[in-house]
PDB file of N, CA and C in Angstrom:
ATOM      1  N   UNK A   1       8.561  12.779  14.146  1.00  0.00           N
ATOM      2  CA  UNK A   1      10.007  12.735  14.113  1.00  0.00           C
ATOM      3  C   UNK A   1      10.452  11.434  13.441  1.00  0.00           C
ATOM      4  N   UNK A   2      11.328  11.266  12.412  1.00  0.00           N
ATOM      5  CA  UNK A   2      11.446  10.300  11.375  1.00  0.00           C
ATOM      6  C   UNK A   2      13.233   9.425  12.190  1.00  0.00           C
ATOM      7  N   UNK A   3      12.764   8.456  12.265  1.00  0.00           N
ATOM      8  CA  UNK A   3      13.960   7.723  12.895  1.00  0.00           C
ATOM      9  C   UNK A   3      15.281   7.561  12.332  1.00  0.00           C
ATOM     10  N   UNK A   4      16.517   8.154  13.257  1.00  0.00           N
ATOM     11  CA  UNK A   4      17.431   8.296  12.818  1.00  0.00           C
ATOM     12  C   UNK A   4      17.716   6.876  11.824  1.00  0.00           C
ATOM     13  N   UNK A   5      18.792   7.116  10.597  1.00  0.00           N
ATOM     14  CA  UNK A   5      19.039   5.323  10.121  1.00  0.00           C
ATOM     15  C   UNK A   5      20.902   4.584  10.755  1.00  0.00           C
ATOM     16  N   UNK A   6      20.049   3.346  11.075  1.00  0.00           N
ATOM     17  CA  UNK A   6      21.323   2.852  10.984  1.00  0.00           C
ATOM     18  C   UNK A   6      22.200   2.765  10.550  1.00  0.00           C
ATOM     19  N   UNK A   7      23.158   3.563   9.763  1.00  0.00           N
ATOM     20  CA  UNK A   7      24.172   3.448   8.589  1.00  0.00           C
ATOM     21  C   UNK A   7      25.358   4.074   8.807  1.00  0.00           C
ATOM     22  N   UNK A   8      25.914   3.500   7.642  1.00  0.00           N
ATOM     23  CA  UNK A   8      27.863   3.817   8.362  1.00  0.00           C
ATOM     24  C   UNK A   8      27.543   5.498   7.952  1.00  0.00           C
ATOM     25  N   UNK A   9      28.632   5.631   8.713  1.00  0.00           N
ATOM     26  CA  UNK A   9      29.222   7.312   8.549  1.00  0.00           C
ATOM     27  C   UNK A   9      28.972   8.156   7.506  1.00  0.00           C
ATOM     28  N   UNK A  10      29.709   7.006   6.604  1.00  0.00           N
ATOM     29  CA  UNK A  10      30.239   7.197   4.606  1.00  0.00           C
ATOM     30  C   UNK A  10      28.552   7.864   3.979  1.00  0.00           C
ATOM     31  N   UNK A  11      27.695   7.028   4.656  1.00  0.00           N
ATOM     32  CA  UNK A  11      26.158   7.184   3.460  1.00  0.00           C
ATOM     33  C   UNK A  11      25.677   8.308   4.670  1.00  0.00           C
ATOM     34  N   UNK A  12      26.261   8.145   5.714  1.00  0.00           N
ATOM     35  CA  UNK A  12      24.803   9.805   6.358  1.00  0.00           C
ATOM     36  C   UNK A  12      25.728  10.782   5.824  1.00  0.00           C
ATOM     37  N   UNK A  13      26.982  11.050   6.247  1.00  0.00           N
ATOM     38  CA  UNK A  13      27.972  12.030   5.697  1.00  0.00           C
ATOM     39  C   UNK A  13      27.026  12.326   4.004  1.00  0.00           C
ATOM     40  N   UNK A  14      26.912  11.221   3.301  1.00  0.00           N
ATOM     41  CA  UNK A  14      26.787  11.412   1.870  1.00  0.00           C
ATOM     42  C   UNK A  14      25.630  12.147   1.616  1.00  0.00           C
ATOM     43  N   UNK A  15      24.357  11.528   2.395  1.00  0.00           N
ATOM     44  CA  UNK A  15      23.097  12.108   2.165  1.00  0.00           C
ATOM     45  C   UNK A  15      22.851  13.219   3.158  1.00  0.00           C
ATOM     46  N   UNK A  16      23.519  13.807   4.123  1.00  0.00           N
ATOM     47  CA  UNK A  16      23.943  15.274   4.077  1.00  0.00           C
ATOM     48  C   UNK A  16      23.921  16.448   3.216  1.00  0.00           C
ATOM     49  N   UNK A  17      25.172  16.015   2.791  1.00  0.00           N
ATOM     50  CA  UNK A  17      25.705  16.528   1.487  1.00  0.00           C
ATOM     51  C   UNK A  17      24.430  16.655   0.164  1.00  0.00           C
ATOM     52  N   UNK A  18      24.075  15.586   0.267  1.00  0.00           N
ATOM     53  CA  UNK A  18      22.683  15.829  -0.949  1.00  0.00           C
ATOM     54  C   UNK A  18      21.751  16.606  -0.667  1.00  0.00           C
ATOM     55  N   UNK A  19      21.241  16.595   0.324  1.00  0.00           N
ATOM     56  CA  UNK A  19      20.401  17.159   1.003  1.00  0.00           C
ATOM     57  C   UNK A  19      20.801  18.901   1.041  1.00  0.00           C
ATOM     58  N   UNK A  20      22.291  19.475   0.340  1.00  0.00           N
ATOM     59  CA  UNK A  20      22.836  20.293   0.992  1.00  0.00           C
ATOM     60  C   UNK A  20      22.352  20.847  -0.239  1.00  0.00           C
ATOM     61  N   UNK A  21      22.754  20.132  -1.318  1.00  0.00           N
ATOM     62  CA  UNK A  21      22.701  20.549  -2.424  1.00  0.00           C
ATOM     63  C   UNK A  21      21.771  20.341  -3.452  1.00  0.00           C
ATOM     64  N   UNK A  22      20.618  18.844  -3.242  1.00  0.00           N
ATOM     65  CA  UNK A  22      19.327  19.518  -3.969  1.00  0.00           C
ATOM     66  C   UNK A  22      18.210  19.761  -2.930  1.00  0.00           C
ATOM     67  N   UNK A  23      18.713  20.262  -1.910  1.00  0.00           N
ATOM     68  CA  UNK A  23      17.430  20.980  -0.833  1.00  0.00           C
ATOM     69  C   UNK A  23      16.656  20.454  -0.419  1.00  0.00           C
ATOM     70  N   UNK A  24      16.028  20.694   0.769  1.00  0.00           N
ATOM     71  CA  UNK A  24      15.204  19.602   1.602  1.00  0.00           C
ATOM     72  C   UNK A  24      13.989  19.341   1.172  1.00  0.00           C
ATOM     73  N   UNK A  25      13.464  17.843   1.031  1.00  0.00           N
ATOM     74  CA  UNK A  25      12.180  17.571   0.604  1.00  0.00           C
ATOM     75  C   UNK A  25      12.378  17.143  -0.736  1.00  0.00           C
ATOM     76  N   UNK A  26      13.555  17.566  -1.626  1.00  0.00           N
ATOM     77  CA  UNK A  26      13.726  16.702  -2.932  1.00  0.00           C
ATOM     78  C   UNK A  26      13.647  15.384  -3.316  1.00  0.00           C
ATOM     79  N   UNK A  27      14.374  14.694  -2.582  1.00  0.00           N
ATOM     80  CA  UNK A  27      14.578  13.142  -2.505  1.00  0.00           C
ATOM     81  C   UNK A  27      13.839  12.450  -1.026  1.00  0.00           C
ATOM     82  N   UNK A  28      13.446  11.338  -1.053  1.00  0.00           N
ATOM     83  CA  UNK A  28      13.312  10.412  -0.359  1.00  0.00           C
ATOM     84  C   UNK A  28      14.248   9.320   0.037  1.00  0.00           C
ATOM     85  N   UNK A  29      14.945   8.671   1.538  1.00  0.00           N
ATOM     86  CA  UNK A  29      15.737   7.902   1.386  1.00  0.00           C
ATOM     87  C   UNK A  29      14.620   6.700   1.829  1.00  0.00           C
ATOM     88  N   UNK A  30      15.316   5.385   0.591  1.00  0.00           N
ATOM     89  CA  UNK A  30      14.409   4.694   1.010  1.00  0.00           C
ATOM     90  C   UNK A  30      15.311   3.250   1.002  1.00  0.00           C
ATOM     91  N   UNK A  31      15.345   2.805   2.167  1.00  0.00           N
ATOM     92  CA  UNK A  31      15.959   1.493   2.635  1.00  0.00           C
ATOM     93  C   UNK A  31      15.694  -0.142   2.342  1.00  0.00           C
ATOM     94  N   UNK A  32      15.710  -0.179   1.390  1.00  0.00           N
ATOM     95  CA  UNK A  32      15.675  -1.605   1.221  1.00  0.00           C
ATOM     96  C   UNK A  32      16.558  -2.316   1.584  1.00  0.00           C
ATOM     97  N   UNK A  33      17.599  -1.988   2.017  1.00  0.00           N
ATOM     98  CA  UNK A  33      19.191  -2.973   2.679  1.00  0.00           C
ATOM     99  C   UNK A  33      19.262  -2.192   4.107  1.00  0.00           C
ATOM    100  N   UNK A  34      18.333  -2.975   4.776  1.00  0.00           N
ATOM    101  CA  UNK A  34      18.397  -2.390   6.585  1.00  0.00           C
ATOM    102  C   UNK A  34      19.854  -3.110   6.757  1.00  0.00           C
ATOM    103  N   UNK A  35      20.291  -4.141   6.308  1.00  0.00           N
ATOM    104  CA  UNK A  35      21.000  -4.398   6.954  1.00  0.00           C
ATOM    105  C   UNK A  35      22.349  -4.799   6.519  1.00  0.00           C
ATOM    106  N   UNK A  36      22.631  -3.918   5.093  1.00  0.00           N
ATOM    107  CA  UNK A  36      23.795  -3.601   4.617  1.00  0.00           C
ATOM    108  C   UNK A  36      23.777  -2.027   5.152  1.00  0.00           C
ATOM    109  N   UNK A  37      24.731  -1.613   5.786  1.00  0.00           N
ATOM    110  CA  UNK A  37      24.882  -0.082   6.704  1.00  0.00           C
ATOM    111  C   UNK A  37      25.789   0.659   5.527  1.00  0.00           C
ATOM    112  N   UNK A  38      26.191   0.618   4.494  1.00  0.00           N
ATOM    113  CA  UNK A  38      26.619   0.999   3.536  1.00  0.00           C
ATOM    114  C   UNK A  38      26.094   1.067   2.145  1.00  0.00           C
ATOM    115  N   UNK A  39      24.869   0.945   2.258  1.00  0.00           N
ATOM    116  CA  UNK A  39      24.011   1.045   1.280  1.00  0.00           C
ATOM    117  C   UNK A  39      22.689   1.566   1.469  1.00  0.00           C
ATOM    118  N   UNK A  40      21.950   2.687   0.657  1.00  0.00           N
ATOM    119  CA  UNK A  40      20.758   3.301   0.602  1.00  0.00           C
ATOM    120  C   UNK A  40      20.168   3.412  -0.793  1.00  0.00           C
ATOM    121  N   UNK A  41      19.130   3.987  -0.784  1.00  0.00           N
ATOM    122  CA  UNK A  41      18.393   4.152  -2.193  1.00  0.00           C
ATOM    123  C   UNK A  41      17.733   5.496  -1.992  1.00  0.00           C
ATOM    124  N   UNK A  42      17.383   6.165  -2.802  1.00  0.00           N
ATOM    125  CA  UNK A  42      16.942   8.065  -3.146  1.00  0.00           C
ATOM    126  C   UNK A  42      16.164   7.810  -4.201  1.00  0.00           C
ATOM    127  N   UNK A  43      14.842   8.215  -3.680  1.00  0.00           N
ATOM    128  CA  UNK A  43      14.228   8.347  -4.959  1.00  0.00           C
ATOM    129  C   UNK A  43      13.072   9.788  -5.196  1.00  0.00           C
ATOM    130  N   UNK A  44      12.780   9.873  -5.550  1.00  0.00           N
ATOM    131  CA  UNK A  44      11.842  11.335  -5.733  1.00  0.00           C
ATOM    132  C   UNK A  44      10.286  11.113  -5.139  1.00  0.00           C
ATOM    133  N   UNK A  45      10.126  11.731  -4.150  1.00  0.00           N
ATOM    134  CA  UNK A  45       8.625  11.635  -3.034  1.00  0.00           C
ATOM    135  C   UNK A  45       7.457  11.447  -3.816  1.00  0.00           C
ATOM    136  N   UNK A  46       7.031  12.113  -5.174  1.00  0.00           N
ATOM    137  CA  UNK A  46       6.170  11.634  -5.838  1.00  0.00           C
ATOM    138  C   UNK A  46       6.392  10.058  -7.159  1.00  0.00           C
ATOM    139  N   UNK A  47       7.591   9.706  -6.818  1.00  0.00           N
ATOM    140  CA  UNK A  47       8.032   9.047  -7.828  1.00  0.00           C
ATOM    141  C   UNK A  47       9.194   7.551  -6.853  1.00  0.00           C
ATOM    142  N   UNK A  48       8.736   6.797  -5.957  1.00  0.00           N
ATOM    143  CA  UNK A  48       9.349   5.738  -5.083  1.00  0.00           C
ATOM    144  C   UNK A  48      10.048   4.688  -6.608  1.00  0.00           C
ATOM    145  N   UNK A  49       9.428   4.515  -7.660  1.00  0.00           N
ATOM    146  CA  UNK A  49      10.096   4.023  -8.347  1.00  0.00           C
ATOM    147  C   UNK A  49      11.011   3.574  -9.258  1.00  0.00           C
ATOM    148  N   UNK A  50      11.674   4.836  -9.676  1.00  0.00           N
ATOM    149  CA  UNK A  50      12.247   5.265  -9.885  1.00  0.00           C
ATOM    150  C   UNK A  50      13.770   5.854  -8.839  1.00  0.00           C
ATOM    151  N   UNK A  51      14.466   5.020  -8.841  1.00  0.00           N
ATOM    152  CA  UNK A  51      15.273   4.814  -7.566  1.00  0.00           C
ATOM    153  C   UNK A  51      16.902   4.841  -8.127  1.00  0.00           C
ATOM    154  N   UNK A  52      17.928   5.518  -6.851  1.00  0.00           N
ATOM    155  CA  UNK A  52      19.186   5.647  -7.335  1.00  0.00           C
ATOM    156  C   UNK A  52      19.612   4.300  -6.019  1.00  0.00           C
ATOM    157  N   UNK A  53      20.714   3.995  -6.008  1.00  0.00           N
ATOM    158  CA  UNK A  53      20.876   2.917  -5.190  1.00  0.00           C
ATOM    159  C   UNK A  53      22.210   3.791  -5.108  1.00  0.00           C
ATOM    160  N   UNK A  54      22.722   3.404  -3.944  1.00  0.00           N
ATOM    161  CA  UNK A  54      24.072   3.872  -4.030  1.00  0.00           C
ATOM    162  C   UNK A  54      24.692   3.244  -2.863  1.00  0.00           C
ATOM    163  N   UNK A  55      26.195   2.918  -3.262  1.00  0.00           N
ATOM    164  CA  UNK A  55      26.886   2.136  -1.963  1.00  0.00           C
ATOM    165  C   UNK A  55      28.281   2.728  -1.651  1.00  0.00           C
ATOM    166  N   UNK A  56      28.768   3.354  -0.125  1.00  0.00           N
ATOM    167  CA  UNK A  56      29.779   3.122  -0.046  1.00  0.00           C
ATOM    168  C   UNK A  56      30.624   1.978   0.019  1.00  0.00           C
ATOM    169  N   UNK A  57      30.307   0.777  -0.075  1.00  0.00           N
ATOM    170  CA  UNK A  57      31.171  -0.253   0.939  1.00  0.00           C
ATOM    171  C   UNK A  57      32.745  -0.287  -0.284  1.00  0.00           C
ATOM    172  N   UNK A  58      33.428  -0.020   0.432  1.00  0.00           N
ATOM    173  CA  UNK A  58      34.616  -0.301   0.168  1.00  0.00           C
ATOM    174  C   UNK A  58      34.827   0.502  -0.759  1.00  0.00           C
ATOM    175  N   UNK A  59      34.902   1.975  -0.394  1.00  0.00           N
ATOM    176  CA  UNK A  59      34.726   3.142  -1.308  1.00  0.00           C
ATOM    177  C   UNK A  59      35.873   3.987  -0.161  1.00  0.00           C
ATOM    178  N   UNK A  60      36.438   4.799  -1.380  1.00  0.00           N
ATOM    179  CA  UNK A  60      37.442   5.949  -0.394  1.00  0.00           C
ATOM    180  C   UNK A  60      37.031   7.265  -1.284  1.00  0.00           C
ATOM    181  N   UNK A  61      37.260   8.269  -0.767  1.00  0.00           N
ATOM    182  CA  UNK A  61      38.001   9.515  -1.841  1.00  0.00           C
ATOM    183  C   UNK A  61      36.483  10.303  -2.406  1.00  0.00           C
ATOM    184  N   UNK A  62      35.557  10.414  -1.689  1.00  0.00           N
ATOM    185  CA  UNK A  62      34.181  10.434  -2.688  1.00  0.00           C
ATOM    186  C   UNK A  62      33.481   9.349  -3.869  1.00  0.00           C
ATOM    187  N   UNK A  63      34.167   8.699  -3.900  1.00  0.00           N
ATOM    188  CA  UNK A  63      33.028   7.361  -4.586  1.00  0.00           C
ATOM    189  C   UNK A  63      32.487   6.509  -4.330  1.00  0.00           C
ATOM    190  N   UNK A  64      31.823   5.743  -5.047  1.00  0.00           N
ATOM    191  CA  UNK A  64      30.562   5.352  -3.851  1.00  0.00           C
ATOM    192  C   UNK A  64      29.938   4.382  -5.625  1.00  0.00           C
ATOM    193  N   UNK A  65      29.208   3.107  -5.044  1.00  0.00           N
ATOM    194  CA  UNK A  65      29.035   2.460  -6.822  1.00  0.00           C
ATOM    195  C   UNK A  65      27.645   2.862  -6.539  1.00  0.00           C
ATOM    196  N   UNK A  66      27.027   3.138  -8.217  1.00  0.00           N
ATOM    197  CA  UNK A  66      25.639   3.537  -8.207  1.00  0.00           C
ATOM    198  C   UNK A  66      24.961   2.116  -9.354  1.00  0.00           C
ATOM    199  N   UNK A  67      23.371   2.437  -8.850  1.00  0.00           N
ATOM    200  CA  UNK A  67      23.092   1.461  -9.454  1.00  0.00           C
ATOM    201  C   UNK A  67      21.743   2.031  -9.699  1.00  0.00           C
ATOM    202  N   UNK A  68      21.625   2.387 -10.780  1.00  0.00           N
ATOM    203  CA  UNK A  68      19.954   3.192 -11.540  1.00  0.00           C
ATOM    204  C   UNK A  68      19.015   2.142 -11.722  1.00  0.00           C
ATOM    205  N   UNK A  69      17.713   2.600 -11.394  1.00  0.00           N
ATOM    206  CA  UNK A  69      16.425   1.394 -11.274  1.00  0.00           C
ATOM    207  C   UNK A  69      15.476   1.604 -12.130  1.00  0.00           C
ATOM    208  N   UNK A  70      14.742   1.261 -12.684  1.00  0.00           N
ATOM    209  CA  UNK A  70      13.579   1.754 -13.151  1.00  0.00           C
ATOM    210  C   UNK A  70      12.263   1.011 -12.753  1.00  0.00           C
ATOM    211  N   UNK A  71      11.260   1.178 -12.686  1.00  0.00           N
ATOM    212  CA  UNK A  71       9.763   0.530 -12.449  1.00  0.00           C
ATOM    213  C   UNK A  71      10.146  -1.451 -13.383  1.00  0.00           C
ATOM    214  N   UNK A  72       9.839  -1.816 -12.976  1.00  0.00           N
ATOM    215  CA  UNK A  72       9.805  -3.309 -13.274  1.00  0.00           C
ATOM    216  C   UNK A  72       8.886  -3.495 -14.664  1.00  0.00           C
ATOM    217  N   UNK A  73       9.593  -4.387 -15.792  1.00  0.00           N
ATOM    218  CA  UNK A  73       8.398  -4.336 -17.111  1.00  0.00           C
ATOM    219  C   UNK A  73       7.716  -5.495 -16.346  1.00  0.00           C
ATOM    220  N   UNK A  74       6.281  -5.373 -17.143  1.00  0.00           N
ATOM    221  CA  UNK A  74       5.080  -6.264 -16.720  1.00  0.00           C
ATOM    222  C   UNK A  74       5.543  -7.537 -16.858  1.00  0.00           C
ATOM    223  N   UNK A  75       6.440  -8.196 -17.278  1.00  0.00           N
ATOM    224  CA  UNK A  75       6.326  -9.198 -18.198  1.00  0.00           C
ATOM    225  C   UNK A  75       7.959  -9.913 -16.946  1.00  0.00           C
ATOM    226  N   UNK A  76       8.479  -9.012 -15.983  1.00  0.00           N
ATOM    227  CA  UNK A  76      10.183  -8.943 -15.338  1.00  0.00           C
ATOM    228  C   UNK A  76       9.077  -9.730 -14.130  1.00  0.00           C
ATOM    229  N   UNK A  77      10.428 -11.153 -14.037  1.00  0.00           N
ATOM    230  CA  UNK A  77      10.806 -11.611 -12.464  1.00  0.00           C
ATOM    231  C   UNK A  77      11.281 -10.644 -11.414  1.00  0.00           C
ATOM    232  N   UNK A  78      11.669  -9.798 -11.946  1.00  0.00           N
ATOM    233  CA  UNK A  78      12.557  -8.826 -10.941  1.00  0.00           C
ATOM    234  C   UNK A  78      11.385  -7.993 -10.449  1.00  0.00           C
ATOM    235  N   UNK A  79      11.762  -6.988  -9.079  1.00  0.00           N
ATOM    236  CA  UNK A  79      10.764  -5.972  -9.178  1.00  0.00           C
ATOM    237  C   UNK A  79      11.697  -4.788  -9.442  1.00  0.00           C
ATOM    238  N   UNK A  80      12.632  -4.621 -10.293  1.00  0.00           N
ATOM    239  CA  UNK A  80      12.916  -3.327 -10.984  1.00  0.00           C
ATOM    240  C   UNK A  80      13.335  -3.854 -12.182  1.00  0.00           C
ATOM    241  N   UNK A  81      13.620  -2.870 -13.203  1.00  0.00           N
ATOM    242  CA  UNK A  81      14.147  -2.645 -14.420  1.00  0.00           C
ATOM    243  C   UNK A  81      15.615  -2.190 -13.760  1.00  0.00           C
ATOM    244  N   UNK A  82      17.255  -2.510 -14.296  1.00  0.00           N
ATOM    245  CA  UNK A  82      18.115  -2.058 -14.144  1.00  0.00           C
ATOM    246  C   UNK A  82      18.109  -0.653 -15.258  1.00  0.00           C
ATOM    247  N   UNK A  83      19.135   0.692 -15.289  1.00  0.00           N
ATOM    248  CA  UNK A  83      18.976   1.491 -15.899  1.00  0.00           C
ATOM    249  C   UNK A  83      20.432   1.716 -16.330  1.00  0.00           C
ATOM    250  N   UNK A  84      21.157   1.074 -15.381  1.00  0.00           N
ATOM    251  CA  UNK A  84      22.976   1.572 -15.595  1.00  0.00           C
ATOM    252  C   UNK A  84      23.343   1.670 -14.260  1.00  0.00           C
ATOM    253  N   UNK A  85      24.607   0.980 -14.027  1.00  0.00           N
ATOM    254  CA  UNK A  85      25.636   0.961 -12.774  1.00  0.00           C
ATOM    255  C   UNK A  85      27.023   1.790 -12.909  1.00  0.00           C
ATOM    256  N   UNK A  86      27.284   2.209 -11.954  1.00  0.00           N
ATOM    257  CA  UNK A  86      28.821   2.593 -12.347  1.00  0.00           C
ATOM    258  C   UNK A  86      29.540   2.866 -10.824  1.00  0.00           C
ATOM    259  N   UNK A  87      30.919   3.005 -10.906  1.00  0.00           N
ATOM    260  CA  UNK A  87      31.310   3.583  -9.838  1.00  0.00           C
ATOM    261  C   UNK A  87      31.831   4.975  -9.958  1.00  0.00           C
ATOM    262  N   UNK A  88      31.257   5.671  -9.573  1.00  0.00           N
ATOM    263  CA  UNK A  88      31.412   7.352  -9.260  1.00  0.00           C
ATOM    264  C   UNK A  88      32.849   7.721  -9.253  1.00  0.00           C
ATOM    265  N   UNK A  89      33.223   9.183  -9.519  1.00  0.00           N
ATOM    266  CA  UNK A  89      34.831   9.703  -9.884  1.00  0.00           C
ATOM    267  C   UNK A  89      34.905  10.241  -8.799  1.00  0.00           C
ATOM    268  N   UNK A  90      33.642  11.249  -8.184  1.00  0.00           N
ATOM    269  CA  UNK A  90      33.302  12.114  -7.197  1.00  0.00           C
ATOM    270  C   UNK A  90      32.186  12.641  -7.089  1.00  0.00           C
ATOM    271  N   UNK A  91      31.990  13.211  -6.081  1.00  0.00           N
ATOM    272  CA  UNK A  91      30.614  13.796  -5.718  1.00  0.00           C
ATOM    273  C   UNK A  91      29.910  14.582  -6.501  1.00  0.00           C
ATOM    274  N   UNK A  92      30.111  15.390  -7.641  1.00  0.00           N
ATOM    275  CA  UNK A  92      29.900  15.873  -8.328  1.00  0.00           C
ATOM    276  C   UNK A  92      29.226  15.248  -9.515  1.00  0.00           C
ATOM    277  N   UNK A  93      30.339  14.134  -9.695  1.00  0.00           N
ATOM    278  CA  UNK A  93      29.637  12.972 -10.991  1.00  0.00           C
ATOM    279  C   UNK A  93      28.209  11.985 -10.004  1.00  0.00           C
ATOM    280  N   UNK A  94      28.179  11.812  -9.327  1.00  0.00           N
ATOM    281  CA  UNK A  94      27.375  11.315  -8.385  1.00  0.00           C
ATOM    282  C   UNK A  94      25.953  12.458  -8.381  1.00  0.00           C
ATOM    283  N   UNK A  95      26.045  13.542  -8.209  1.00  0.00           N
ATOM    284  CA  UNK A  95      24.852  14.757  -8.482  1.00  0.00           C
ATOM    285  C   UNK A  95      24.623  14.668  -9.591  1.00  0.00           C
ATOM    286  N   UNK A  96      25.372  15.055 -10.595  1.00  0.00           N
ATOM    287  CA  UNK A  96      24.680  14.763 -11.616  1.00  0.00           C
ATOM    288  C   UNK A  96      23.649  13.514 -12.459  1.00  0.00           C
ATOM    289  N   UNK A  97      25.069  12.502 -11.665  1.00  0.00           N
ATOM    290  CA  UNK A  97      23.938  11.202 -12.059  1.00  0.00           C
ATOM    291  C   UNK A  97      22.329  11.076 -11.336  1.00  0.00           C
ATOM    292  N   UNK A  98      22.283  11.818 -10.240  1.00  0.00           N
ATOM    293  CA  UNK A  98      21.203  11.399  -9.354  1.00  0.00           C
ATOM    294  C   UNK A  98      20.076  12.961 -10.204  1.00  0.00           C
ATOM    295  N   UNK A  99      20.623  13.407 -10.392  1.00  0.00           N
ATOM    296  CA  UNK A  99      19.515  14.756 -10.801  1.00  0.00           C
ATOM    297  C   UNK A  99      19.352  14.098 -11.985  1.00  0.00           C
ATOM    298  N   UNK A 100      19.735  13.796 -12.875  1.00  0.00           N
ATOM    299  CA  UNK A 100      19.544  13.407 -14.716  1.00  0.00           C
ATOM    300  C   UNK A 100      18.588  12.285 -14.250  1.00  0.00           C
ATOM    301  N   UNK A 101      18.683  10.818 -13.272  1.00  0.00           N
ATOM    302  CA  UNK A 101      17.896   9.665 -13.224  1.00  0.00           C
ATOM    303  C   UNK A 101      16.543  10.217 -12.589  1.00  0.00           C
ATOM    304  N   UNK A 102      16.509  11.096 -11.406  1.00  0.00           N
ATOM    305  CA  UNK A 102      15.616  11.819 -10.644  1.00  0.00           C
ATOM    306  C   UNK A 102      14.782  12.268 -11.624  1.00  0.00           C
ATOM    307  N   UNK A 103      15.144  12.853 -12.670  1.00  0.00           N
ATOM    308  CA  UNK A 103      14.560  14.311 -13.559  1.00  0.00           C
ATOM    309  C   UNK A 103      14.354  15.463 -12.686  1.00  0.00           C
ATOM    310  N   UNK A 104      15.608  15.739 -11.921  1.00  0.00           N
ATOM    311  CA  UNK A 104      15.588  16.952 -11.201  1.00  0.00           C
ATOM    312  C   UNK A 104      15.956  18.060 -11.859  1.00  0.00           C
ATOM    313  N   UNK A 105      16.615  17.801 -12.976  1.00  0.00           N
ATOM    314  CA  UNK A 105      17.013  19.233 -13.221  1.00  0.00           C
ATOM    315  C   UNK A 105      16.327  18.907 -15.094  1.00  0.00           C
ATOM    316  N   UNK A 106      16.125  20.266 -15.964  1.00  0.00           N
ATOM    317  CA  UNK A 106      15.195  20.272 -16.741  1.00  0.00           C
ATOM    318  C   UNK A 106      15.986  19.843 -17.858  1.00  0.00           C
TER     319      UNK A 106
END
């Protein structure tokens, strides 16, 4: 049994909803901000590196800011590659962004 997460309303409400719509077992949520409650990361079970970040904090109306990751170049201080940020229109622009970065859909 996988432990409920600490997080505001806004991100379980959200990853619900994902879960509703690319079906269970698609994505992985994976927490690197235990202790921002308005922020999570999704990334694909065979693929942890490749990561969507996404935040409600201080979000109304369905949007939520995203922040695309990629695997870190050999050569990066960082441990990701950035890919593109934005803040979402709605849930819809938010699926799509997460299926196109995922390579969920063909």
């Amino acid at each position: 049994m996988k432990t409920p997460l600490n997080k505001d309303e806004t991100i379980l409400r959200l990853l619900d909803r994902l879960k509703d719509h690319l079906g269970p077992g698609t994505f992985d949520v994976i927490d690197h901000w235990k202790s921002d409650l308005c922020a999570i990361g999704i990334a694909r079970p065979d693929n942890p590196l490749v990561l969507v970040y996404i935040s409600t904090f201080r979000r109304h109306d369905d949007t939520c800011f995203v922040n695309l990751e990629l695997p870190a170049a050999a050569d990066s201080k960082l441990p990701y590659t950035q890919a593109g940020e934005r803040v979402t229109k709605n849930f819809d622009e938010l699926l799509t962004i997460i299926q196109r970065h995922l390579s969920l859909v063909g």
